[in-house]
Protein backbone atom coordinates (compact mmCIF):
# COMPACT_ATOMS: atom_id res chain seq x y z
CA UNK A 1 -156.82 -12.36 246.36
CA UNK A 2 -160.82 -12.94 245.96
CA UNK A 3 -159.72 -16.96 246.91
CA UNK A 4 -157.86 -15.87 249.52
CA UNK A 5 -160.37 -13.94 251.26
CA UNK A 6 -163.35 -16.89 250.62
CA UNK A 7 -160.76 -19.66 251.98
CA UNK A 8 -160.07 -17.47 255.19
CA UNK A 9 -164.30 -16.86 254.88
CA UNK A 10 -164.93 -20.51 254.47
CA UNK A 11 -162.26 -21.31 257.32
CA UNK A 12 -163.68 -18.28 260.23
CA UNK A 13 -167.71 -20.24 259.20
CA UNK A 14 -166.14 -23.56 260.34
CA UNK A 15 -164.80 -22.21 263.09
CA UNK A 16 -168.09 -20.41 263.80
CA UNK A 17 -170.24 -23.82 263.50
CA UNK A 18 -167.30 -25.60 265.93
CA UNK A 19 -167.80 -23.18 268.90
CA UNK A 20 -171.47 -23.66 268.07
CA UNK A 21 -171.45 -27.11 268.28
CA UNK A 22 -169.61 -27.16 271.09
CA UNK A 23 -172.13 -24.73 273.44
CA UNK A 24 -174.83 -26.81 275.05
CA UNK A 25 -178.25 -26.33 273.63
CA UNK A 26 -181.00 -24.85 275.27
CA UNK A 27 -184.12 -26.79 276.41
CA UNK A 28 -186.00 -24.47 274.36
CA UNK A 29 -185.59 -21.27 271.91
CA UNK A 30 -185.67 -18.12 273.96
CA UNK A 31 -185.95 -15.06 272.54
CA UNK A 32 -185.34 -11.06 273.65
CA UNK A 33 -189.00 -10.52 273.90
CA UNK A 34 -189.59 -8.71 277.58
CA UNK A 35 -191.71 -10.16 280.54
CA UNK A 36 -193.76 -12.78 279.33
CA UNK A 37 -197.64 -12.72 279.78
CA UNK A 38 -199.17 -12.91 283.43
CA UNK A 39 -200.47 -16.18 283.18
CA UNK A 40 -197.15 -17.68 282.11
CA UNK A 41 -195.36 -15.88 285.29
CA UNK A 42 -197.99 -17.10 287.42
CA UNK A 43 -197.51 -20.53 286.21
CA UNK A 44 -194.05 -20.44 286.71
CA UNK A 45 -193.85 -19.18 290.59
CA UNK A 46 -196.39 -21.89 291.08
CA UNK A 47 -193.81 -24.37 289.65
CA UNK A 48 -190.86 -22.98 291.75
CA UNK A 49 -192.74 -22.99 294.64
CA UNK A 50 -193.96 -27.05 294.02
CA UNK A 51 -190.10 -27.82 293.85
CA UNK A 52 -189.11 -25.66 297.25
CA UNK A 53 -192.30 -28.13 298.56
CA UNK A 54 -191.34 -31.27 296.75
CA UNK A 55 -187.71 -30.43 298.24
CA UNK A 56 -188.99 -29.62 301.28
CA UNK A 57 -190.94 -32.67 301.94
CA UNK A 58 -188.08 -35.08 300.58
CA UNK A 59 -184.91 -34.22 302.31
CA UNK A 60 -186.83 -33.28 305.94
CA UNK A 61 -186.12 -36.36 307.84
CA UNK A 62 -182.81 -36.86 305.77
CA UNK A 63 -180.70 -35.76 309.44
CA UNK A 64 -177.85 -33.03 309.31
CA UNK A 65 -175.45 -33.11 306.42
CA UNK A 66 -172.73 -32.40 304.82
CA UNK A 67 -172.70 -31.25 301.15
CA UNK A 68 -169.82 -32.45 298.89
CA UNK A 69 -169.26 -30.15 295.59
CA UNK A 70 -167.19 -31.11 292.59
CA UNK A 71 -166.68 -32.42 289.42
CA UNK A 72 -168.98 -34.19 287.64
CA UNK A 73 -165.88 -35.22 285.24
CA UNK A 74 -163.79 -36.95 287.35
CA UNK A 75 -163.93 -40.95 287.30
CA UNK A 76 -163.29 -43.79 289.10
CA UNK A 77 -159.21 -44.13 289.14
CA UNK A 78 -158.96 -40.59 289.29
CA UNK A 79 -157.39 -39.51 292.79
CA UNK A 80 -160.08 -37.16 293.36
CA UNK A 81 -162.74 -39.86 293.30
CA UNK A 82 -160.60 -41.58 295.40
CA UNK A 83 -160.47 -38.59 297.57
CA UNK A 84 -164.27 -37.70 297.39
CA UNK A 85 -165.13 -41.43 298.20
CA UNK A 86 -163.06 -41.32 301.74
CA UNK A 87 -164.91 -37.83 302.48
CA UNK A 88 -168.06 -40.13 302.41
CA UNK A 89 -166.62 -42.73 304.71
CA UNK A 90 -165.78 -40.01 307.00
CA UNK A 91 -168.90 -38.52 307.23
CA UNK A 92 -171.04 -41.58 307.67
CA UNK A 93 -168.48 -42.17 310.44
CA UNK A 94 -169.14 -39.02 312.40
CA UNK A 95 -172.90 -39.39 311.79
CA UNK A 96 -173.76 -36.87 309.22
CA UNK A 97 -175.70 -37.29 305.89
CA UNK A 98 -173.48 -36.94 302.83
CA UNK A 99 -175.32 -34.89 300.23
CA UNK A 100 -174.44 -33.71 296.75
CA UNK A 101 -175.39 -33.32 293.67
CA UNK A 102 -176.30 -36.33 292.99
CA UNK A 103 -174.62 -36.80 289.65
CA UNK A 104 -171.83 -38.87 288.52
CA UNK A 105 -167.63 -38.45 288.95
CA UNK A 106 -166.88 -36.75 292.87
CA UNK A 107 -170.30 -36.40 293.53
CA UNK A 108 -171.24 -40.35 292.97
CA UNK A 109 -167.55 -40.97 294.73
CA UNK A 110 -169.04 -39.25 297.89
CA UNK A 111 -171.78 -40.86 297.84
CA UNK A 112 -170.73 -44.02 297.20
CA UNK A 113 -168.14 -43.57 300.23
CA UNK A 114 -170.97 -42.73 302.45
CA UNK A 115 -173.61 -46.05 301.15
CA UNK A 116 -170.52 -48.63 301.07
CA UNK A 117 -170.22 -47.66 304.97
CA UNK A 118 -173.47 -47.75 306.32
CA UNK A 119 -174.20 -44.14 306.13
CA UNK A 120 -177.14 -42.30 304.82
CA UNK A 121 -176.63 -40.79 301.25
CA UNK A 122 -178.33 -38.15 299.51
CA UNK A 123 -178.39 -36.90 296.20
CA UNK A 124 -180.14 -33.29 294.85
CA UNK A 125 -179.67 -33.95 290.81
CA UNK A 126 -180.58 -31.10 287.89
CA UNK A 127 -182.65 -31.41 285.11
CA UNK A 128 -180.00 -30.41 282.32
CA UNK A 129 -180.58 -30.22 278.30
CA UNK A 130 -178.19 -33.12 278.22
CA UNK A 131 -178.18 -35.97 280.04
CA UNK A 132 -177.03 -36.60 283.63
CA UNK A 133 -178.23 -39.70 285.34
CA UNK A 134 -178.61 -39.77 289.22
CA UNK A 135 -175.63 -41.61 290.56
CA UNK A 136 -176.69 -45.54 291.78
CA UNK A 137 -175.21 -44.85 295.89
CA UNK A 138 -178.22 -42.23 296.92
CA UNK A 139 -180.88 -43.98 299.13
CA UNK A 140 -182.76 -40.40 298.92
CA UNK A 141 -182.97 -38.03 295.53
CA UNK A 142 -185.08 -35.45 294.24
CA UNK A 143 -184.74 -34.02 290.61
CA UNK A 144 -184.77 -30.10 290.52
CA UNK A 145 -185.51 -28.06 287.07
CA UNK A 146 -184.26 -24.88 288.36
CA UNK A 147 -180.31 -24.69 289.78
CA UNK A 148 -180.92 -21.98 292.18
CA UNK A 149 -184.09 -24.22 293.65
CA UNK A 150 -180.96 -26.65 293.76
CA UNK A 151 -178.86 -24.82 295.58
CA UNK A 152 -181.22 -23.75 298.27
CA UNK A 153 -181.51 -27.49 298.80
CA UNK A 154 -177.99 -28.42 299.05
CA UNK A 155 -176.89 -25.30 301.32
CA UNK A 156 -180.11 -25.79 303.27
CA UNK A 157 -179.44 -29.02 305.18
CA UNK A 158 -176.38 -28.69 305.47
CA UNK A 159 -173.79 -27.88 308.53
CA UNK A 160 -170.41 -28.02 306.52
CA UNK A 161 -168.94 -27.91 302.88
CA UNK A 162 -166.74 -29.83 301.15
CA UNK A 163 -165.75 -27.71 297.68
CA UNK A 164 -163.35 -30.34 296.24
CA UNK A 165 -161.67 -29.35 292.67
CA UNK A 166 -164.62 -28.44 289.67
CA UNK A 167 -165.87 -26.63 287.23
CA UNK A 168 -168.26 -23.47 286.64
CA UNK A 169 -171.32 -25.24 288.73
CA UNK A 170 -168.81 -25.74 291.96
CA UNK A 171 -167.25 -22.46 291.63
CA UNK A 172 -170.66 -20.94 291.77
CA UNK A 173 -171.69 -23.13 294.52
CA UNK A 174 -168.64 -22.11 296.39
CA UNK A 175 -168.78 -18.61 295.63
CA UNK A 176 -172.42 -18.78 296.66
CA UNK A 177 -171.70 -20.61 299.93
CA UNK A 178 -169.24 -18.50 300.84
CA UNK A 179 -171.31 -15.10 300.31
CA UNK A 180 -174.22 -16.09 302.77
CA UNK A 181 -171.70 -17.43 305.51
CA UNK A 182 -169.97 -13.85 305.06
CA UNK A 183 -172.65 -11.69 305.06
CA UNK A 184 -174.68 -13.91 308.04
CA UNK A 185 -176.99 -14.97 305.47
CA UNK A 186 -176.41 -18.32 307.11
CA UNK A 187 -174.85 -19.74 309.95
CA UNK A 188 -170.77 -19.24 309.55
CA UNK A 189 -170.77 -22.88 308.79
CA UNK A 190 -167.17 -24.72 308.30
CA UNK A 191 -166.20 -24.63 304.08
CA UNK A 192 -163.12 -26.62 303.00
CA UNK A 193 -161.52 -26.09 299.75
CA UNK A 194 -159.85 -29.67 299.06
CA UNK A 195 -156.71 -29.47 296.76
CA UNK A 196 -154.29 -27.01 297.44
CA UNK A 197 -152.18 -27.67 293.66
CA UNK A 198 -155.78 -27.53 292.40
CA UNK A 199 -156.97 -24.48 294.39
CA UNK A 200 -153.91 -22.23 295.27
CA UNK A 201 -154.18 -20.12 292.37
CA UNK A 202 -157.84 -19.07 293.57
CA UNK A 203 -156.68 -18.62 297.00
CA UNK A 204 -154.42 -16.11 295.66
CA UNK A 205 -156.78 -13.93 293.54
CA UNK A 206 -158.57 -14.59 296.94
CA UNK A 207 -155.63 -12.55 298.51
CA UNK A 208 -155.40 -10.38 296.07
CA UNK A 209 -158.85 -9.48 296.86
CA UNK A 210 -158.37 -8.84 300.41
CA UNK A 211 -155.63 -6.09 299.63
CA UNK A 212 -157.39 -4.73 297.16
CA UNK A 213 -159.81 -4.04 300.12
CA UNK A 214 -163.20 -5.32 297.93
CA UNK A 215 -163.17 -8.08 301.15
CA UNK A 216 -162.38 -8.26 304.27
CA UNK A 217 -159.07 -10.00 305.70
CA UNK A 218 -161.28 -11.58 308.34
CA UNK A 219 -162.93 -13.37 304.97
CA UNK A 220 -160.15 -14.96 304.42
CA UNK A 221 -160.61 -17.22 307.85
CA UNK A 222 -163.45 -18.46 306.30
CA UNK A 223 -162.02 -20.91 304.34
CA UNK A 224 -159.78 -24.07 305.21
CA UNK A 225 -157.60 -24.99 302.23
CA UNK A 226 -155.94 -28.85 302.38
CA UNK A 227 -154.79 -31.20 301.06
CA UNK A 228 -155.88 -33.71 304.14
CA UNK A 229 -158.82 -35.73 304.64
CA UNK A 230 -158.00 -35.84 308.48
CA UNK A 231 -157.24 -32.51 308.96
CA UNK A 232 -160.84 -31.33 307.28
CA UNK A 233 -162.83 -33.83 308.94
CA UNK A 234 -161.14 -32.69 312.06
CA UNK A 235 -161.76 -28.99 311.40
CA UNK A 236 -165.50 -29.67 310.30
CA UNK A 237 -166.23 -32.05 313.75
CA UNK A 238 -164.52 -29.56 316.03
CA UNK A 239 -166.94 -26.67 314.62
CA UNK A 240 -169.76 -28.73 314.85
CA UNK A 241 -169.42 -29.98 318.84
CA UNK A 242 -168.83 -26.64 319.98
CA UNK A 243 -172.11 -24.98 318.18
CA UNK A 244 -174.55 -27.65 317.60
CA UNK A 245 -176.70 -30.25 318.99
CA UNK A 246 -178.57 -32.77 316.76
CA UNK A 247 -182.12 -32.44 317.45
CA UNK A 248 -184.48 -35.16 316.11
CA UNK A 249 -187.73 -34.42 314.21
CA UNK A 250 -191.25 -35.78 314.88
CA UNK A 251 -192.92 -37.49 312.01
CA UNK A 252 -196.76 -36.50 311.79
CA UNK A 253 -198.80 -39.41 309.98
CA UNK A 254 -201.62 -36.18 308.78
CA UNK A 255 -198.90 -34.89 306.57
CA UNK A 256 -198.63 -38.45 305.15
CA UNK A 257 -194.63 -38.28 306.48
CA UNK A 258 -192.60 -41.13 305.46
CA UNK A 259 -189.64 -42.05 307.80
């Protein structure tokens, strides 16, 4: 009985040090101490608010865009990168900026769709405990430390989203999106949710939600879900002509503005 119990011991401590090996590490050990001192909080609004100005400064004269979310797993050969890569033709054809996360699998495949067509290409990457290279198609891209710095950036500049299939990070970027169009935080912006096999199942708990009453039906309209390049591109360029005009910006040689 006694070897039972330390073989089922031995076998619930390797199971322990799997999942545990398996978690990404943090950058550094953090512990349950309260607010850290003054100085330290000081020191860290000054470093958010260098990255809002770094950000700011970087991606001013990058024109309007259109931000591309997804996988950073998916690879060339999968039909999702093939997918992602024709969403950066498109764009570059209608004019727009294609901006995303700058990383590798749909987000390289939209940019690389947008470079390999003459269009501008942008890329907002994350400082992450492992590593995640900036993709080589962005002509513009600026490294953030903090994600919700990130996001700011990516939602900023932006007149349309693209949430094609991915993990956590694009569900929270979609989810995010979605929560300032609907409560006006933002402009109510065009989103398009790219996979219908991929996304019907969250279109449902979407539903789900609506007769539950914790949303609104109208929320529901805020979202275009396909399974058609054409037909998003179409629904994104029809927004955009009837709201918006593209106004250019001046560049001011005192503020040491590069074009």
């Amino acid at each position: 009985m006694i070897k039972l119990f330390g073989n089922l011991h031995l076998t619930m401590e390797a199971q322990v040090k799997q999942s545990a090996a398996a978690i990404i590490p943090p950058k550094e050990p953090v512990y349950l101490e309260g607010p850290k001192s003054r100085s330290y909080e000081l020191g860290f609004a000054f470093r958010v608010f260098r990255q809002f100005l770094k950000g700011v400064r970087t991606l001013h004269f990058v024109g309007p865009c259109i931000t591309v979310f997804g996988s950073a797993r998916y690879q060339e050969g999968h039909i999702y990168y093939s997918k992602a890569r024709e969403f950066g033709k498109l764009i570059a054809g209608l004019g727009f900026t294609t901006m995303t996360g700058g990383g590798p699998g749909i987000m390289e495949a939209a940019n690389r769709g947008a470079f390999e067509n003459g269009g501008m290409s942008v890329g907002c990457n994350i400082q992450l405990p492992f590593e995640q290279k900036t993709n080589p198609y962005v002509q513009r891209s600026i490294t953030f430390e903090h994600f919700f710095v990130r996001k700011v950036m990516l939602v900023k500049y932006s007149y349309a989203f693209i949430i094609m299939p991915g993990g956590f990070g694009t569900m929270d970027e979609f989810f995010e999106t979605l929560t300032l169009v609907q409560t006006k935080s933002i402009t109510q912006f065009p989103i398009v949710l790219f996979g219908k096999e991929y996304y019907q199942p969250l279109m449902e708990m979407i539903e789900w939600m609506a007769k539950l009453r914790t949303i609104s039906k109208e929320d529901l309209s805020l979202v275009l879900l396909t399974d058609d390049e054409q037909e998003a591109m179409a629904h994104i360029k029809t927004y955009i002509q009837k709201n918006y005009k593209v106004k250019s910006r001046k560049h001011f040689w005192w503020l040491f503005e590069k074009r």
